[in-house]
C-alpha atoms as a PDB file:
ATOM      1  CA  UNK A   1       5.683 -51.588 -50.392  1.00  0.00           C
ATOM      2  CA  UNK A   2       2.026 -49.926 -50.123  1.00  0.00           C
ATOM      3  CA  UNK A   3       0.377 -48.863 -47.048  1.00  0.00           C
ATOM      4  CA  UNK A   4      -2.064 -46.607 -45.907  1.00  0.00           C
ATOM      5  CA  UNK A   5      -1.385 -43.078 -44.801  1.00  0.00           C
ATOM      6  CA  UNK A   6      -1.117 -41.795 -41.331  1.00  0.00           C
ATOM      7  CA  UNK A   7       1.157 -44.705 -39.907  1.00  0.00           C
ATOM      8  CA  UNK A   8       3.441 -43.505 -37.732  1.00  0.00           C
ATOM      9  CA  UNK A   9       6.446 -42.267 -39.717  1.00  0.00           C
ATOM     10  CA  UNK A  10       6.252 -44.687 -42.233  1.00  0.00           C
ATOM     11  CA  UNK A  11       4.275 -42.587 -44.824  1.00  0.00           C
ATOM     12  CA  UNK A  12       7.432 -40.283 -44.901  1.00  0.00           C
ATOM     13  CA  UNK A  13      10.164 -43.503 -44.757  1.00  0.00           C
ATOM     14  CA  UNK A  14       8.280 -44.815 -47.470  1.00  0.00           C
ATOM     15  CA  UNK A  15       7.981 -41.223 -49.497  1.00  0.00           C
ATOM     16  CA  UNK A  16      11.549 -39.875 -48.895  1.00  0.00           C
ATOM     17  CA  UNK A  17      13.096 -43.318 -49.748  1.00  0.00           C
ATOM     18  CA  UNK A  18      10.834 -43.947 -52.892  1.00  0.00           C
ATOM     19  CA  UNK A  19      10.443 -47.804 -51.771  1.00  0.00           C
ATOM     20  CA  UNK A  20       7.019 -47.752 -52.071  1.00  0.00           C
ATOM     21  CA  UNK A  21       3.476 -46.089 -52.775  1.00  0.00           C
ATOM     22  CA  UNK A  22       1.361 -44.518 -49.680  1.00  0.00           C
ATOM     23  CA  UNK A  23      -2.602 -45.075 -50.268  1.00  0.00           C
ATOM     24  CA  UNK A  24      -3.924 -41.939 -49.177  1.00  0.00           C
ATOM     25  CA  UNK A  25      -7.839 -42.361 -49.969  1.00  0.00           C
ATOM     26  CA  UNK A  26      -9.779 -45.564 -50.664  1.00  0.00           C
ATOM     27  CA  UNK A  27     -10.830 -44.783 -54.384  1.00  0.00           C
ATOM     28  CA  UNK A  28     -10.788 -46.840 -57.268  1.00  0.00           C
ATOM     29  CA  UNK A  29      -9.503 -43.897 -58.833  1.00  0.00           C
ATOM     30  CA  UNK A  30      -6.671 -43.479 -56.238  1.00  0.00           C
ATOM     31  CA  UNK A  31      -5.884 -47.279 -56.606  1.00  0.00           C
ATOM     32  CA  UNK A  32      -5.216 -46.943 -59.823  1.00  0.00           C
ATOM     33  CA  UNK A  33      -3.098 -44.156 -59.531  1.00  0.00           C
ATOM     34  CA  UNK A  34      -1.254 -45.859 -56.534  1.00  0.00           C
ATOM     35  CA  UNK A  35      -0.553 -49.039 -59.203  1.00  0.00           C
ATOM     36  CA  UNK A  36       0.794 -46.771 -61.848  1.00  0.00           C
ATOM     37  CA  UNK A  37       2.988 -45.203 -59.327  1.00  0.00           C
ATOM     38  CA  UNK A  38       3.587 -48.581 -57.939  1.00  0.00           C
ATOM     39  CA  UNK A  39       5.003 -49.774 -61.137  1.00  0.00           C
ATOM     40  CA  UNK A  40       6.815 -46.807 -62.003  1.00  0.00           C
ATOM     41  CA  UNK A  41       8.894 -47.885 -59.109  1.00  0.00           C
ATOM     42  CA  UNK A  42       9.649 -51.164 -59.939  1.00  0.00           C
ATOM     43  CA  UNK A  43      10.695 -50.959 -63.268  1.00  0.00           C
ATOM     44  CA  UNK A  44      13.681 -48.844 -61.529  1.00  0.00           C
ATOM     45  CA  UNK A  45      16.681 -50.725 -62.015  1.00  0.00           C
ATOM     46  CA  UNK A  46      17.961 -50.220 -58.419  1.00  0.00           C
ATOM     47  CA  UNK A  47      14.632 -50.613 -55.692  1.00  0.00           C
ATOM     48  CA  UNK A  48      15.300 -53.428 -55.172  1.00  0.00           C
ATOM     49  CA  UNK A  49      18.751 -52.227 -53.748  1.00  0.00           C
ATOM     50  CA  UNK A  50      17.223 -49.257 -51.979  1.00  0.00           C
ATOM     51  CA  UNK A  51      14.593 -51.149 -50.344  1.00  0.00           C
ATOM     52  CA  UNK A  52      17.068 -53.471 -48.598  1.00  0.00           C
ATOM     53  CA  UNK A  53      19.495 -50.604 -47.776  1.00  0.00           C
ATOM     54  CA  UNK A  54      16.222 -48.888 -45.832  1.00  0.00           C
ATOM     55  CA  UNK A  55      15.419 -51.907 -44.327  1.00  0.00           C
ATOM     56  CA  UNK A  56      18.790 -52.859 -43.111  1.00  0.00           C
ATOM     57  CA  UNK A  57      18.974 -49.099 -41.895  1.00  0.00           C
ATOM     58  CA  UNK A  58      15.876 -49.033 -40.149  1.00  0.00           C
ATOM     59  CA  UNK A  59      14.576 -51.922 -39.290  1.00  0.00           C
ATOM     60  CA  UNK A  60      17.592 -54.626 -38.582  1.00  0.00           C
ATOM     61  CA  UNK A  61      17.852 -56.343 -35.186  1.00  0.00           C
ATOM     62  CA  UNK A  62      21.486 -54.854 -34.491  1.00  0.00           C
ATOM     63  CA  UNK A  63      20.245 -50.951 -35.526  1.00  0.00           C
ATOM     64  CA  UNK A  64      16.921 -51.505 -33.328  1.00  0.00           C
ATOM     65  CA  UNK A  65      19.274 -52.579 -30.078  1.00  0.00           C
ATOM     66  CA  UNK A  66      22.047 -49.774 -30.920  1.00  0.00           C
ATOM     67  CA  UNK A  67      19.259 -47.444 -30.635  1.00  0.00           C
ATOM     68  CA  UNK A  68      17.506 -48.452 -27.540  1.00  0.00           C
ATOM     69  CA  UNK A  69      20.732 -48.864 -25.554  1.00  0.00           C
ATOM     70  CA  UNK A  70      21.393 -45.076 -26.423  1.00  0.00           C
ATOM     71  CA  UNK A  71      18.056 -44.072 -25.133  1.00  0.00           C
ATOM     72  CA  UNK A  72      18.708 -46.520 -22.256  1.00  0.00           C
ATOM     73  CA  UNK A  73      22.197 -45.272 -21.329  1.00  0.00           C
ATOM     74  CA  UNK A  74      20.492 -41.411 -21.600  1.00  0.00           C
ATOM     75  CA  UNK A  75      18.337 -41.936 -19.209  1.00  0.00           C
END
């Protein structure tokens, strides 16, 4: 995953998890940097594993609903 800083929470999902690079200037410099870290990450035997287990956690239909109907029933 690579995305730009200052997206919601996603800069720290991404960073805390370590599924992915933030871009945090536009520099060719910075790019290059963001690569290297990029393919640091993939040549980890499990991302692949850690990147679904976020997404399932985070971002799956039946976690999305489970969490609106609790700030549903709160209110």
């Amino acid at each position: 995953i690579i995305i730009n800083s200052r997206i919601g929470d996603t800069e720290r999902l991404i960073t805390e998890e370590r599924i992915g690079v933030v871009v945090k200037e536009f520099s060719e410099s910075f790019y290059a940097t963001a690569i290297e870290e990029l393919l640091r990450l993939l040549s980890e035997p499990e991302i692949r594993l850690r990147c679904r287990k976020v997404a399932e956690a985070k971002f799956s239909l039946e976690s999305g609903a489970g969490r609106y109907r609790k700030v549903y029933e709160s209110l």
